[in-house]
Every structure is written in C-alpha cells, then in structure tokens.
Protein backbone atom coordinates (compact mmCIF):
# COMPACT_ATOMS: atom_id res chain seq x y z
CA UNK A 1 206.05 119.11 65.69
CA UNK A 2 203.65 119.46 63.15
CA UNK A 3 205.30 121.94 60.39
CA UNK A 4 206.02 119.36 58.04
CA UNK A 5 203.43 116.80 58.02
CA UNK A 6 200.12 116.89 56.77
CA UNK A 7 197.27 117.73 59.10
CA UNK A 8 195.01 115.29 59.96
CA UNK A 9 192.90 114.40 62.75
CA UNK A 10 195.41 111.37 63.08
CA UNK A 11 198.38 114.02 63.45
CA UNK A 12 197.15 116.21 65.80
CA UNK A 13 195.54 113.32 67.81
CA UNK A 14 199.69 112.22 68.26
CA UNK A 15 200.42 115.55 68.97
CA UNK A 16 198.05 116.00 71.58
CA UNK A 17 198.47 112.39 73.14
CA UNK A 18 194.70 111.34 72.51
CA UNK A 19 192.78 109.50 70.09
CA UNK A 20 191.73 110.43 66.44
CA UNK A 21 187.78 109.84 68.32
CA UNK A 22 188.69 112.39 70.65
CA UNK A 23 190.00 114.92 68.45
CA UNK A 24 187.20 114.16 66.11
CA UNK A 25 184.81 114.79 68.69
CA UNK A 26 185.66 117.84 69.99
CA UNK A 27 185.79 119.31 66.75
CA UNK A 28 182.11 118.33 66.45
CA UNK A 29 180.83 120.72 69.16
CA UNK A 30 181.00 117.22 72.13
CA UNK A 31 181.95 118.46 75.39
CA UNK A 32 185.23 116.83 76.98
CA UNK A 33 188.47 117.54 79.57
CA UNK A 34 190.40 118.00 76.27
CA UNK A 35 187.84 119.72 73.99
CA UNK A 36 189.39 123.09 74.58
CA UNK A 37 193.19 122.10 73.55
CA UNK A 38 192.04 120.61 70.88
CA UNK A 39 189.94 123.53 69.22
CA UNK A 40 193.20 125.84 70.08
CA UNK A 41 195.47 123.43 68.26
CA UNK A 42 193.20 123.14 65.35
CA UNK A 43 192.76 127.07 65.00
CA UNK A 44 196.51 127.63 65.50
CA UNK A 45 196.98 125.45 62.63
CA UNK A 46 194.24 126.74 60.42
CA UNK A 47 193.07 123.20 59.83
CA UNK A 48 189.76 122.55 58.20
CA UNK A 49 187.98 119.16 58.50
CA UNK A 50 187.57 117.24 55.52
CA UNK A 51 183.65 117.60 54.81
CA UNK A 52 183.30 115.48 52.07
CA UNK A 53 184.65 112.80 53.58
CA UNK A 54 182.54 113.02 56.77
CA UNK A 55 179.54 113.62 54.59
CA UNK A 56 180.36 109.66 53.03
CA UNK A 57 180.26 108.60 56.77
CA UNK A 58 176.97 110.18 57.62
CA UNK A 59 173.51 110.31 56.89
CA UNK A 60 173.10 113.58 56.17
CA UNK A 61 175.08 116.38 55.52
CA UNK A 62 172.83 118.92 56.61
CA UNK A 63 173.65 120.82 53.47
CA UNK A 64 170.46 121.94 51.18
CA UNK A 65 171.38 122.73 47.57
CA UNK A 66 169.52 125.65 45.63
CA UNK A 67 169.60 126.14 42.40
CA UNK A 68 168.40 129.47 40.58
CA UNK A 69 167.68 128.92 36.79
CA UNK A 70 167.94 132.88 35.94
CA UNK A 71 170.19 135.51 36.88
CA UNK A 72 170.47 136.20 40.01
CA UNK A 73 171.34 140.13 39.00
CA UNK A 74 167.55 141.04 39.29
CA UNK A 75 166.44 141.85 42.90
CA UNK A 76 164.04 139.40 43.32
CA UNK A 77 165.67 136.57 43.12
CA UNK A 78 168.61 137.61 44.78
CA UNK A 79 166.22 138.35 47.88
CA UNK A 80 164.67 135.00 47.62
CA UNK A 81 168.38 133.34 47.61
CA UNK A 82 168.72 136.01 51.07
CA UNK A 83 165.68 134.84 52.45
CA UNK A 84 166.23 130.76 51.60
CA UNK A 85 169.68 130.89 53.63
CA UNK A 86 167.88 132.65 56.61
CA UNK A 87 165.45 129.66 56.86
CA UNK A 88 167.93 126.75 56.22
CA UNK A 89 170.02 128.38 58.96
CA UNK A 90 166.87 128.37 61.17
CA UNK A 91 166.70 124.77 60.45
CA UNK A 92 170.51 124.11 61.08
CA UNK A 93 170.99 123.84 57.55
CA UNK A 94 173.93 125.11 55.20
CA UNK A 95 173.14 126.59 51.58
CA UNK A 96 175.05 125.49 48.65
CA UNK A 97 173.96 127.90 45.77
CA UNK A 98 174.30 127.82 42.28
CA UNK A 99 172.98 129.30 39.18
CA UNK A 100 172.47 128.39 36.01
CA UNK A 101 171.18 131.35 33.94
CA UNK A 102 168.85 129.50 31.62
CA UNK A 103 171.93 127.29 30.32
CA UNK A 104 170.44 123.57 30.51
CA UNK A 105 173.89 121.74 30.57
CA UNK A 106 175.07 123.89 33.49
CA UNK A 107 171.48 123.16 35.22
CA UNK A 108 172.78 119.54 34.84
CA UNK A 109 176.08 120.02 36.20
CA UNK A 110 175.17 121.73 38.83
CA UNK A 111 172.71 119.54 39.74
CA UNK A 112 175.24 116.50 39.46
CA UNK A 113 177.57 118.27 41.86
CA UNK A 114 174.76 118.53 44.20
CA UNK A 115 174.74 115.27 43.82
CA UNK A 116 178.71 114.49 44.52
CA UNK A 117 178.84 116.79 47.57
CA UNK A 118 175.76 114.36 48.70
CA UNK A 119 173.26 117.18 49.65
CA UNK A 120 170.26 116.27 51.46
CA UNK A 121 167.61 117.82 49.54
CA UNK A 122 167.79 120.65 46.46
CA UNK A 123 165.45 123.68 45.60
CA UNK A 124 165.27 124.77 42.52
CA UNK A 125 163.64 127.69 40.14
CA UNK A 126 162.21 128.92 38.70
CA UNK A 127 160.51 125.95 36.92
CA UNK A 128 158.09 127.62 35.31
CA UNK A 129 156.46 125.12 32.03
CA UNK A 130 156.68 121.07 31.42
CA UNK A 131 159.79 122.14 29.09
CA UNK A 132 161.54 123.18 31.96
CA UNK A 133 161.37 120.27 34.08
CA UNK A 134 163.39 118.01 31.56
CA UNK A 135 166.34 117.75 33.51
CA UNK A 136 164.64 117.57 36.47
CA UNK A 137 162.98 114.84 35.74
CA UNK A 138 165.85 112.92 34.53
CA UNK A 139 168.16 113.66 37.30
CA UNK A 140 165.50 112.80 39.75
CA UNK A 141 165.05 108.85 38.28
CA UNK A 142 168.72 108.44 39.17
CA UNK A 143 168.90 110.34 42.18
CA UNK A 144 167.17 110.02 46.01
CA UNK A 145 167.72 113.33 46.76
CA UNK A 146 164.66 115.07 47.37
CA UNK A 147 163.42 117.73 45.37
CA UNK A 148 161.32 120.90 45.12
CA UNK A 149 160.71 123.09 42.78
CA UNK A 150 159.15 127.08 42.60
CA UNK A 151 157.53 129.33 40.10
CA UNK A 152 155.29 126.73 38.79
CA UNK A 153 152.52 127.74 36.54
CA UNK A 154 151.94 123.78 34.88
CA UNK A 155 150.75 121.12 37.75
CA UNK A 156 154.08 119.43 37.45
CA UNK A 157 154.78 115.83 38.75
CA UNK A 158 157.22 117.06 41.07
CA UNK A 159 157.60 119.01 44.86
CA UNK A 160 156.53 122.11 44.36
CA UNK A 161 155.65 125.83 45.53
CA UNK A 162 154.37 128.60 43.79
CA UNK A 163 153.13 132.09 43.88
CA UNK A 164 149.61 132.78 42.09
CA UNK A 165 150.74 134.95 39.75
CA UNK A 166 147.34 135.56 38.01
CA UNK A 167 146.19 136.73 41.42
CA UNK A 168 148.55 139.30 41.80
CA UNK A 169 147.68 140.98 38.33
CA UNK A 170 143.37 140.74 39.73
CA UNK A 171 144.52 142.33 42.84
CA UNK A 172 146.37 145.27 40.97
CA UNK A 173 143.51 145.92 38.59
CA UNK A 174 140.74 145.89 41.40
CA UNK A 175 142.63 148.53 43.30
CA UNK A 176 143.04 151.05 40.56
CA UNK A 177 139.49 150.09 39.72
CA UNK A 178 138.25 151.02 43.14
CA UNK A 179 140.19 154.54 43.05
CA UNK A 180 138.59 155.41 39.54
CA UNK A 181 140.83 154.64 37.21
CA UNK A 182 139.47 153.66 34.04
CA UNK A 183 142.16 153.26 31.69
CA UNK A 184 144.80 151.00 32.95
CA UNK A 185 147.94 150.18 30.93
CA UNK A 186 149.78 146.49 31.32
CA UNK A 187 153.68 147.58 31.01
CA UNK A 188 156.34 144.99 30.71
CA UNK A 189 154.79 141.73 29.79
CA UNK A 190 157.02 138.84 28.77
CA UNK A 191 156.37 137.48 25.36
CA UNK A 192 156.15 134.33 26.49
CA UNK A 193 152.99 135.02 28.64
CA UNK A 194 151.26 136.09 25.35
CA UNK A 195 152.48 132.70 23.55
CA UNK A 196 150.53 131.02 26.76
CA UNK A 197 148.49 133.11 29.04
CA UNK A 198 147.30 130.56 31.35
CA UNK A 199 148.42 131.05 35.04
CA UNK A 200 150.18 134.39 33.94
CA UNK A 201 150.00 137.90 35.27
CA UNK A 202 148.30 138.57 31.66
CA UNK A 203 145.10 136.01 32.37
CA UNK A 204 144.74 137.82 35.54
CA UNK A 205 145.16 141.49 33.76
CA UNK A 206 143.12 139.91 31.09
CA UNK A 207 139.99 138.86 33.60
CA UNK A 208 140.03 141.62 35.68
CA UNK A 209 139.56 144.14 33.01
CA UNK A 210 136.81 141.92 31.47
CA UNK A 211 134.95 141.64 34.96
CA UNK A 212 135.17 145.46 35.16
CA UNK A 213 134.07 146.00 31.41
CA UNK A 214 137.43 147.93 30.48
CA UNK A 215 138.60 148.49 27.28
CA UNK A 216 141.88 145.79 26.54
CA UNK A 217 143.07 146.79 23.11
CA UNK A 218 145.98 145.48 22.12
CA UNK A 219 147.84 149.02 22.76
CA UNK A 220 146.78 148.40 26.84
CA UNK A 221 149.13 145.32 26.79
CA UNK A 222 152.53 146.44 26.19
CA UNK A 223 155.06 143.38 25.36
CA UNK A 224 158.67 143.34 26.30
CA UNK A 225 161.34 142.07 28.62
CA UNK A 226 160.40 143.06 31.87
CA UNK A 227 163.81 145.04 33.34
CA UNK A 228 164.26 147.96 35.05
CA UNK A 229 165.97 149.99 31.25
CA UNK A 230 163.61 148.66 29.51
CA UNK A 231 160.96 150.53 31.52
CA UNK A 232 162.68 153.42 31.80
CA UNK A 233 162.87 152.85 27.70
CA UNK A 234 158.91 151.97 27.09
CA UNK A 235 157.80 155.27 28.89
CA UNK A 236 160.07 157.29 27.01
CA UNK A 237 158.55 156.17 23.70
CA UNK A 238 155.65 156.70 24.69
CA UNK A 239 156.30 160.10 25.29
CA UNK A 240 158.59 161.02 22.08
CA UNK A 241 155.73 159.88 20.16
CA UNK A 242 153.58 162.20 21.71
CA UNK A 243 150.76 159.52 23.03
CA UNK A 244 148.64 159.93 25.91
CA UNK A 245 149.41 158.41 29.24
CA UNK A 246 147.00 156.68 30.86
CA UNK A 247 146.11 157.48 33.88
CA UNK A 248 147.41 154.08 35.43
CA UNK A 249 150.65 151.36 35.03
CA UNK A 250 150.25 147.87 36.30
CA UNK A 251 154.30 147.27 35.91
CA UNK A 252 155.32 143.12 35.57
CA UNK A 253 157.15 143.57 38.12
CA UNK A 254 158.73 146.44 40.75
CA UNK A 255 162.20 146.91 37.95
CA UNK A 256 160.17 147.69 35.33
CA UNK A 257 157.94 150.14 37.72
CA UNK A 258 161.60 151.75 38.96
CA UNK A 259 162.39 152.56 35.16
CA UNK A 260 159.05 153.90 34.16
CA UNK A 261 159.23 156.55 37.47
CA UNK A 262 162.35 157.38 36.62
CA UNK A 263 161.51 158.32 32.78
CA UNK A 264 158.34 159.77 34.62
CA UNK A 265 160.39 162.34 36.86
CA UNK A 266 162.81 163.27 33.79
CA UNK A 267 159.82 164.40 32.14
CA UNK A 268 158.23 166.34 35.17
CA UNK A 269 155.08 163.87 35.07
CA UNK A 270 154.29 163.77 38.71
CA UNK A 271 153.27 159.85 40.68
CA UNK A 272 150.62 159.56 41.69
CA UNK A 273 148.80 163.05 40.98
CA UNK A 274 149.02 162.56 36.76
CA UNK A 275 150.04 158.73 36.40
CA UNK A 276 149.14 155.81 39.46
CA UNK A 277 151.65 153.28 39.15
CA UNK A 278 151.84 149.47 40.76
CA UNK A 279 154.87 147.13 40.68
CA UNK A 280 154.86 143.41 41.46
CA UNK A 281 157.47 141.70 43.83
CA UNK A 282 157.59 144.09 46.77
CA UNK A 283 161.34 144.54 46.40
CA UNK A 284 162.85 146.28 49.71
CA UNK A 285 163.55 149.06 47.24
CA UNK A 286 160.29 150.02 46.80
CA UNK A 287 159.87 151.41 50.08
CA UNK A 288 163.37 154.50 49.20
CA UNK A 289 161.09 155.10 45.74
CA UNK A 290 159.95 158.55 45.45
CA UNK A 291 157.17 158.28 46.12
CA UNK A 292 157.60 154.30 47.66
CA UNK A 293 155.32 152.29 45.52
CA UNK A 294 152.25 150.39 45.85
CA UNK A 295 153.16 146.81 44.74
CA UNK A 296 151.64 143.26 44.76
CA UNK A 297 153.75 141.35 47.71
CA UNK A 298 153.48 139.26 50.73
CA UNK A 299 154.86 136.68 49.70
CA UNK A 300 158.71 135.80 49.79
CA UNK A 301 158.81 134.95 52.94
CA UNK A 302 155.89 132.78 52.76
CA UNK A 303 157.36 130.89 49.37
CA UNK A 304 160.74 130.67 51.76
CA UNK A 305 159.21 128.93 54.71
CA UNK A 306 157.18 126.87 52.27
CA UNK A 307 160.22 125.45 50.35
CA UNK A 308 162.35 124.87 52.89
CA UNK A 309 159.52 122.85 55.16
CA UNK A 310 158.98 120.95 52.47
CA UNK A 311 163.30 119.92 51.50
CA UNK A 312 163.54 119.41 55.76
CA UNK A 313 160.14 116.98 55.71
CA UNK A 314 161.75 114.66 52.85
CA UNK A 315 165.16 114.92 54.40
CA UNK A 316 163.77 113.78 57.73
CA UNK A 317 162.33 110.74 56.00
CA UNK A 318 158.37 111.88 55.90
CA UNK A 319 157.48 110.61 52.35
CA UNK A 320 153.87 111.55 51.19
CA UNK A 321 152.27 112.09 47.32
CA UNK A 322 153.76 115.04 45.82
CA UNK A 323 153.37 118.01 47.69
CA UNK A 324 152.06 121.33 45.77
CA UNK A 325 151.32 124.52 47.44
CA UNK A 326 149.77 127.73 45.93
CA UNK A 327 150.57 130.81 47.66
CA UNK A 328 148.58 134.08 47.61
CA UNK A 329 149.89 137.60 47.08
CA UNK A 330 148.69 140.60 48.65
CA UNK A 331 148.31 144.04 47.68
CA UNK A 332 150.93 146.25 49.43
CA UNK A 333 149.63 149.86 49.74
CA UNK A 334 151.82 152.67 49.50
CA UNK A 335 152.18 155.95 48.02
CA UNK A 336 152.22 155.79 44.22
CA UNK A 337 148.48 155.55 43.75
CA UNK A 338 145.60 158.30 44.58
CA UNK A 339 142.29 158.21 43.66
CA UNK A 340 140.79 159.60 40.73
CA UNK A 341 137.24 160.88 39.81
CA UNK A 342 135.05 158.43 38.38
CA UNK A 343 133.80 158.83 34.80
C-alpha cells in the first residue's frame, strides 16, 4: 500500500495498475474508464499535484500575479483586489496576491517571486509618479512577463489603466454648484497632490471652482492624510475652534467622508439639511451611511475589466505599442446632498 511511500503520480499510477499519463490526466479534468478511481484515490490520500513543477512543463500557468503597493486595510483597494479575482476567474485565471505597503525591496521580492512561480502576466498599483515605476522598470528589462500597471497620473512607458482622477473632483464641484452651494470646502487632500497638482483631485477642485468664480483660499483646501480618523479628527477642529462650516465637503475619498459624518452626528449637525457632503470611491459602505452618500464612482469595475483584458491579451501572445486607457468616473447620487438657495 501506499502509507509509507511518498505520493506521486508514479506511486499511485502502480497502485492503480495504469500509467503515470493516465493518472496525470485524469487529474487534469480528461475524461477516461479510470478517471473516477483515480480522483477517489487521490482525495483519499489528500494528495496535491506538484504545481510548480507542471508550471516548468507548460506554457502558461494560468496564474495572474497582482501586486498592491499600499495597504490593503483601506476599502478601496481591498474591493479592487475582490473585484480583480472575480474577473481572472471569469477568464479561468488564478490570483496570486501580494502587497507591498510602500516598502520598495518587498515590491522587488514580490515581484521576483512572481517571477519564480512563472506567472503569466502581473498587475500592479498603484503606480502613481515616474518615481514609482523604478522597479518596474528594472524588473521588466529582465523579465517577459507582461505587465500592467493602475493609478497612473504620469504617461508612463508601461501597460497601463487609470481612473481620471481630476474628473472626479469637476464632477463633485459642478453638482454642489448646480444645487446652490457656494462655498465648498476640499477635506482630506494628500500633501503630495499640493507638491504636484497635475492630474490630481486638487487640479480638478482647483478648475472647477475657477470656472464657477468661487472663492479658493487657502482655508477651502484642507491638507492631510486622507483616512477615515483623520476625518472624523479635521471636523472636530473645526468645530472646537468655533469656525463656520461651510455649507458643502468634497471628501478625497468616501473614509474621510465616513469620519467627517460621524464627527457631524456627535455634534447634532444634520447631512444634508446644514452640511452637503460628497465622498470619492463609491465604497459598498456608502450605501448603510446615514444618510448613504453621494460619491464620485463608476468605476471599479470598469478599471477591473480593463486590467485584466489587457494581462489576458499579452498572455495570449497579442503584442501591440503600449496600451494606456483613461477611465471616467461618474457622479453617484444619493442622499447626502440637497439643494440650497442661491445667493
């Protein structure tokens, strides 16, 4: 019997009195008169074929890497990663995720062990700047694994698929704009997107308010990391130091909008009726909010299927000139803006 020897298609091929082809075979899905012994045997003994040997045999693996450069912690990337594995499956594709969390030697090493687990394409992101594409770049002149990248606000040499992010911030402005608002406060913003506004959420904030003739002091742009506390934080200053709300919140993004409602509600400031509020990412929480909020979206799905068409086209052996795509959000109307009379 096979208690004491190692499995191996070779061992349970003697067992079974057929060939290691046969065994090999049925294990593979291929119909056959002893396809169903053979699946029994192997699940009676647990056994697992070696995949990294098969991939050295094959062409592909049909195993797509992804590689997030942030935390994953935040809900909009952990979506994204949700929404990726959902269209590789579609495509008969198997994720292999990793993360790096803005460390660039583990970006490397996870990138090499894409690499020795001989993936057949990788997505990674965000890539946001030319800084950011260093070991990209690098990996890719030793490597003929195809790659794309997302997030992209540089025209990189490279695969990629992005989200207009400028576009997003218009949209947001133009809607409280249309509903009266008049004084609109930025909440959120990343220093970095002050050290280089182009292709940020600020240009678009920035132009909006310009084509509308609205005031954009520096107090209508506040700067800090955009997470859920530290909106919760940013409102509550703002209160303690007695100044007056306006009478809309473009958020960065839908955690920072959470955190400012919730500060909001502690202080019995009611959404929409004293302060209209819009978040950015369409996070599936934003539909439980109280009230659910209005947010710029529309476009995870879209960045999803966009990625993932373009990792199966390069697998499949379609080369072309590097492929960049610019997505468009989309306002998402809900309940956290009303309109206002206009002055």
């Amino acid at each position: 019997m096979l208690k004491n020897k190692s499995i191996t298609l070779a061992t349970m091929a003697e067992e079974l009195n057929v060939s290691p082809a046969t065994v090999s075979r049925a294990l593979n899905g291929k119909p056959g008169k002893n396809a169903e012994r053979i699946k029994k045997l192997a699940q009676e003994l647990n056994f697992t074929p070696n995949l990294t040997a098969r991939n050295l045999r094959k062409s592909s693996s049909h195993t797509v890497g992804v590689l997030i450069t942030r935390s994953i912690s935040t809900g909009w990337y952990s979506q994204l990663v949700c929404q990726l594995e959902q269209e590789l499956s579609g495509h008969n594709k198997t994720m292999q995720l990793s993360i790096s969390r803005h460390d660039s030697v583990k970006e490397l090493n996870c990138l090499e062990a894409f690499r020795g687990n001989r993936v057949d394409g990788i997505i990674i992101g965000p890539v946001f700047r030319y800084p950011d594409l260093y070991n990209i770049e690098e990996f890719s002149k030793s490597s003929n694994i195809p790659l794309v990248c997302f997030g992209c606000m540089d025209d990189l040499p490279i695969n990629y698929v992005t989200v207009d992010f400028q576009e997003g911030a218009r949209a947001a402005v133009s809607h409280f704009y249309e509903k009266g608002h008049r004084d609109i406060l930025y909440l959120g913003c990343p220093k970095e997107d002050i050290m280089r506004t182009t292709g940020t959420r600020l240009e678009g904030f920035s132009k909006a308010m310009d084509r509308y003739n609205l005031p954009l002091t520096p107090d209508k742009v506040i700067v800090f990391p955009p997470t859920r506390i530290n909106g919760w934080k940013l409102i509550k200053t703002i209160l303690a130091e007695n100044k007056k709300l306006p009478s809309a919140i473009f958020c960065h993004n839908d955690e920072v909008a959470f955190g400012a409602m919730l500060a909001l509600h502690q202080a019995g400031i009611k959404i929409p009726e004293d302060v209209s509020i819009i978040g950015y990412d369409d996070l599936s929480d934003c539909n439980l909010s109280m009230p659910p909020l209005t947010t710029i979206g529309g476009k995870m799905e879209a960045l999803s299927k966009e990625l993932v068409s373009i990792i199966t086209s390069q697998t499949s052996g379609l080369k072309s000139e590097w492929i960049k795509k610019i997505i468009k959000p989309r306002l998402i109307e809900r309940e956290s803006v009303m309109s206002v009379k206009k002055s």
